[in-house]
Protein backbone atom coordinates (compact mmCIF):
# COMPACT_ATOMS: atom_id res chain seq x y z
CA UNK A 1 -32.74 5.22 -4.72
CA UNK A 2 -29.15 5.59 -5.32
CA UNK A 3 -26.44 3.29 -7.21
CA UNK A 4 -25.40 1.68 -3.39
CA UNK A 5 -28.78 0.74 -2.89
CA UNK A 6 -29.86 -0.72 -6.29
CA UNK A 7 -27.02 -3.11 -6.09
CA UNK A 8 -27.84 -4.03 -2.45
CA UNK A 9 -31.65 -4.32 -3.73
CA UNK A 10 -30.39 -7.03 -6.52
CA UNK A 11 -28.20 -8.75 -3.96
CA UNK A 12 -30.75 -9.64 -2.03
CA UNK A 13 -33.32 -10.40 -4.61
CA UNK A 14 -31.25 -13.25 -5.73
CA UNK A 15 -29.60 -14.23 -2.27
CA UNK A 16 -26.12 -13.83 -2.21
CA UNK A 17 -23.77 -12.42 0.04
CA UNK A 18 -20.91 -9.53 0.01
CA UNK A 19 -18.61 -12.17 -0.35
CA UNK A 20 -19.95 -13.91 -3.05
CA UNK A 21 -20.52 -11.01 -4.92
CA UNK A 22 -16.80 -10.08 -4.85
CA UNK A 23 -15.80 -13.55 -5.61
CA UNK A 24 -17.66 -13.64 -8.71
CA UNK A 25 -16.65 -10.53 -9.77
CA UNK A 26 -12.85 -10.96 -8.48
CA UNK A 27 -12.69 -7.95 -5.75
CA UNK A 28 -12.91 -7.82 -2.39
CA UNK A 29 -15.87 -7.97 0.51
CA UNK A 30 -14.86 -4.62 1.59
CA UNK A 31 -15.39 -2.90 -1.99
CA UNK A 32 -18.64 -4.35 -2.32
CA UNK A 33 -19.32 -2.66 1.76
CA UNK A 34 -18.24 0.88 0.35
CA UNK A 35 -20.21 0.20 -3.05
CA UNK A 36 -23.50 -0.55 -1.07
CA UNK A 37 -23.05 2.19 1.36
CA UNK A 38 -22.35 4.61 -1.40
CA UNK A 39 -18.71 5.36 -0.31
CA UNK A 40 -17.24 4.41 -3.56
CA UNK A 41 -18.57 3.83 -6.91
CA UNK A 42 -17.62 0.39 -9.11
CA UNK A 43 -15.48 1.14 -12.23
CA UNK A 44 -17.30 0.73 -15.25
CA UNK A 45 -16.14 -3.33 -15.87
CA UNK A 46 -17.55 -4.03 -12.28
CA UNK A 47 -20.58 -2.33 -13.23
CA UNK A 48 -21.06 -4.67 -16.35
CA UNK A 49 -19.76 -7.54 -14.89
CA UNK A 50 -22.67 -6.57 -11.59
CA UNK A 51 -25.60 -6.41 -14.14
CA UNK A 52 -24.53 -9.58 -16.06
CA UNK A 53 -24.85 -11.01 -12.11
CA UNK A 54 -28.15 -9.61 -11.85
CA UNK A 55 -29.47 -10.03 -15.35
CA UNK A 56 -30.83 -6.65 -15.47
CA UNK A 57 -29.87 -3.63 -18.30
CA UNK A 58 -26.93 -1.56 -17.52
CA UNK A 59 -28.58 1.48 -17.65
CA UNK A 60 -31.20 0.19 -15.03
CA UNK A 61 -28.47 -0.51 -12.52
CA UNK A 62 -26.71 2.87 -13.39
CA UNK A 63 -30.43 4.70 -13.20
CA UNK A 64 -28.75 8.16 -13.41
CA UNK A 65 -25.71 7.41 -11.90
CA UNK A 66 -22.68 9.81 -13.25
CA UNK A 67 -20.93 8.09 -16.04
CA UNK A 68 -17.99 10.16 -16.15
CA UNK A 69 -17.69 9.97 -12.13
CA UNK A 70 -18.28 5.73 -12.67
CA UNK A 71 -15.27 5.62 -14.98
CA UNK A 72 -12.44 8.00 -14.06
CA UNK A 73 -12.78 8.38 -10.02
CA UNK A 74 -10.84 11.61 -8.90
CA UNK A 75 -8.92 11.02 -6.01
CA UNK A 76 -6.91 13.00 -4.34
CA UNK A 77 -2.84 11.99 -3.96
CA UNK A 78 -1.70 10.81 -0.78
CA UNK A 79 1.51 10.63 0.82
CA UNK A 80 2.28 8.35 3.62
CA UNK A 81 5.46 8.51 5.65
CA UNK A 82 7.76 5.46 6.63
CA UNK A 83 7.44 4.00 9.88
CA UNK A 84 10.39 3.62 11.98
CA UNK A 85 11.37 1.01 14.54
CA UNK A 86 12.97 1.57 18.14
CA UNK A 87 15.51 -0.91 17.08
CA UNK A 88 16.26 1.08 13.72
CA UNK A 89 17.46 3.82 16.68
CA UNK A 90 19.16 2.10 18.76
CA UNK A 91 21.09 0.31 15.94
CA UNK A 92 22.64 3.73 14.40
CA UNK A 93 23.05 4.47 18.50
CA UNK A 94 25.24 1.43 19.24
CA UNK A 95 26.96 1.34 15.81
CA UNK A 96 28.11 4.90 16.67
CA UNK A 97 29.24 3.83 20.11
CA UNK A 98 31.14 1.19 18.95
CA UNK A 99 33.05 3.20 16.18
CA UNK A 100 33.50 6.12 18.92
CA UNK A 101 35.30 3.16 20.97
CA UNK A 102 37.31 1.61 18.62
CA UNK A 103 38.68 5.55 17.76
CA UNK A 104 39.35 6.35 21.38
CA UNK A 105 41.40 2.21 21.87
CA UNK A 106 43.14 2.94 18.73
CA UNK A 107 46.95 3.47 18.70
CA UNK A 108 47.18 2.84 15.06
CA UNK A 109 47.35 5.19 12.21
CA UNK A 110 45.45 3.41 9.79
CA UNK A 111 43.16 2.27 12.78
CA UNK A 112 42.03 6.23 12.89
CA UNK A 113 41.48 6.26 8.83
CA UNK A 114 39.94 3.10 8.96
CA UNK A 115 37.28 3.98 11.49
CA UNK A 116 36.62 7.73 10.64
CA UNK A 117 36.34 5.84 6.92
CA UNK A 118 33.41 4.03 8.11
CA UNK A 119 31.82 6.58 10.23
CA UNK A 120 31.58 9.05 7.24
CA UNK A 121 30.38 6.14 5.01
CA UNK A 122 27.57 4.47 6.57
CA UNK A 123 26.13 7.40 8.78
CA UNK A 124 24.61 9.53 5.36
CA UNK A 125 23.96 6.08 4.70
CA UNK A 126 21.78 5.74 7.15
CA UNK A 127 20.66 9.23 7.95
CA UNK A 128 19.30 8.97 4.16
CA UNK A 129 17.24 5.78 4.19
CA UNK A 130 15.67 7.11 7.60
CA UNK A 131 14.59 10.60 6.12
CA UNK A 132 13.76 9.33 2.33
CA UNK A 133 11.23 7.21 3.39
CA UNK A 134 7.20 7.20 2.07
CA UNK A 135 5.06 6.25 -0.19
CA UNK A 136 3.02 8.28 -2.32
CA UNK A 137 -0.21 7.46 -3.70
CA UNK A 138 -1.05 9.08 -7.22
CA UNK A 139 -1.86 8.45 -10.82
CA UNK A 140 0.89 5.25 -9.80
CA UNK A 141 2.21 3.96 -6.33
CA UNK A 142 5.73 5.63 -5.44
CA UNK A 143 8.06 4.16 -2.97
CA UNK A 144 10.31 6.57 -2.24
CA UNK A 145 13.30 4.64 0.20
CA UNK A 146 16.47 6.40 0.77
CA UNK A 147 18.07 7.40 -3.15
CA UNK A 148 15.56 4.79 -4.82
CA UNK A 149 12.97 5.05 -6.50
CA UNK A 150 9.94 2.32 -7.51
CA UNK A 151 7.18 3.03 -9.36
CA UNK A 152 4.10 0.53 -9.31
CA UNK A 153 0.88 0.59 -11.68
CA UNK A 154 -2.00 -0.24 -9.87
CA UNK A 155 -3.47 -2.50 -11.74
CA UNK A 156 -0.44 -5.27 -11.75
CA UNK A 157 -0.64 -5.26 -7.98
CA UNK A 158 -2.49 -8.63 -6.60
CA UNK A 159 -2.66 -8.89 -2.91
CA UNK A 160 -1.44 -6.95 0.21
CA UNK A 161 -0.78 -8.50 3.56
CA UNK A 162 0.66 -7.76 6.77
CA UNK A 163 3.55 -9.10 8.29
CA UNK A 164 5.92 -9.05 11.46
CA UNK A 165 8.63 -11.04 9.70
CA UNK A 166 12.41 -9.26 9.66
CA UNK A 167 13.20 -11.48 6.73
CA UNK A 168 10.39 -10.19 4.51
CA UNK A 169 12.54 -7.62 3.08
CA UNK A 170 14.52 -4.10 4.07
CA UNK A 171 12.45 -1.37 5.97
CA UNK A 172 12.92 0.45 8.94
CA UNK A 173 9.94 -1.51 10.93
CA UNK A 174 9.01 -5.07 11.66
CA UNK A 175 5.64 -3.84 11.21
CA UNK A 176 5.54 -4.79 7.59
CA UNK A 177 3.25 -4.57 4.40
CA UNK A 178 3.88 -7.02 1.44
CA UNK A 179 2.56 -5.89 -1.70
CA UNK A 180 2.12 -8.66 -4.01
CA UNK A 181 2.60 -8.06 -7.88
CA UNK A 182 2.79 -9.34 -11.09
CA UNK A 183 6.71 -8.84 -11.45
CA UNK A 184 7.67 -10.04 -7.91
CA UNK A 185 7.02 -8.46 -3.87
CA UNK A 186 7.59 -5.39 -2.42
CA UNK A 187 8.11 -4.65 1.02
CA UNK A 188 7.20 -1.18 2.69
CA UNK A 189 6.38 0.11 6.40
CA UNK A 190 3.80 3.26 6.43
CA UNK A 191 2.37 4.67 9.84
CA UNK A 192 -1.42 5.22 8.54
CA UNK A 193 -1.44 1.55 7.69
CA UNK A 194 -5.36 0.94 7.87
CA UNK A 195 -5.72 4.33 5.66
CA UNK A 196 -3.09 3.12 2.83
CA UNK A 197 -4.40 0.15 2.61
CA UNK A 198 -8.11 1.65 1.77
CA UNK A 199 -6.69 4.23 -0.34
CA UNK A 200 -4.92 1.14 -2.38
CA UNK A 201 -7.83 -0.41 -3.10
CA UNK A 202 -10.03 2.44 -4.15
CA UNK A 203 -7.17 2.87 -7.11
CA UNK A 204 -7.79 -1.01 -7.41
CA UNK A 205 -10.39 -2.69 -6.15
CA UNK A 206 -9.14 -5.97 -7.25
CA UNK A 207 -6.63 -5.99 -4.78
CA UNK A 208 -7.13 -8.42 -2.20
CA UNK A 209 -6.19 -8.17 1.43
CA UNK A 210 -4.95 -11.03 3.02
């Protein structure tokens, strides 16, 4: 019988549900899926904290189980790339348009400067933030956007949720993730949403999806 279904086994002796399960031990429904199916293992406080739930010995739970696997799970890093909106596109487009116009309308000296000022300016500007843009999952969570940098420790992020919302912060697609943490929010756009997400929580399955 493996780890998956000894914890299953003891869920069901006493009753509960997934979702209780996770409640009491402060992780989410999903987690306790992967942990009964056997596609991830519980870090070794969730493994207490599960046999405390059960009343039954730690070592009976493990049965065999690798300890060294149980505490330090090796996964792989990941990088996932920014998405970009239409709109992002057709903004540099029309800005561009606009600048070409005011150039080719211009009789004024400093008109010229002034718009070939702006032009040189804000397109690396742009061109930047569109090609310096992931996030890479490690030993930490790097969000790589344009010249900045932000590193994020897994274990002070809280909650992830989806959003549509322009005003949730900068990034290059209304279809928006906001990452919840103990020093404030962060707002990113990834294409392989569904896979970050489950990639997050495997570095921390205390994170809770909302």
């Amino acid at each position: 019988m493996t780890l998956g279904n000894r914890i299953k086994e003891q869920r069901n002796r006493l009753g509960l549900s997934q979702e209780r399960i996770a409640e009491l031990i402060g992780t989410s429904r999903q987690a306790v899926t992967k942990w009964e199916s056997d596609k991830s293992i519980p870090c070794m406080e969730n493994l207490i904290t599960l046999a405390e739930i059960f009343d039954t010995p730690l070592d009976k739970l493990i049965n065999g189980a690798n300890i060294d696997i149980v505490d330090k799970p090796i996964i792989e890093p990941a990088t996932f790339k920014g998405k970009i909106g239409i709109w992002w596109i057709f903004l540099i487009i029309i800005i561009n348009l606009f600048l070409a116009y005011v150039f080719v309308i211009s009789t004024e000296t400093w008109a010229y400067i002034l718009v070939a000022g702006i032009a040189v300016i804000l397109n690396p500007f742009m061109a930047v933030i569109t090609l310096i843009n992931y996030v890479v999952l490690s030993d930490k969570m790097l969000i790589h956007f344009g010249l900045s940098k932000t590193y994020v420790e897994y274990k002070d992020i809280i909650s992830i949720e989806k959003t549509n919302s322009p005003l949730a912060g900068s990034a290059l697609s209304f279809d928006r993730l906001l990452i919840n943490t103990g020093s404030g929010k962060l707002i990113i756009s990834v294409k392989s949403k569904t896979d970050f997400i489950n990639l997050l929580i495997k570095h921390n399955e205390r994170i809770k999806v909302v």
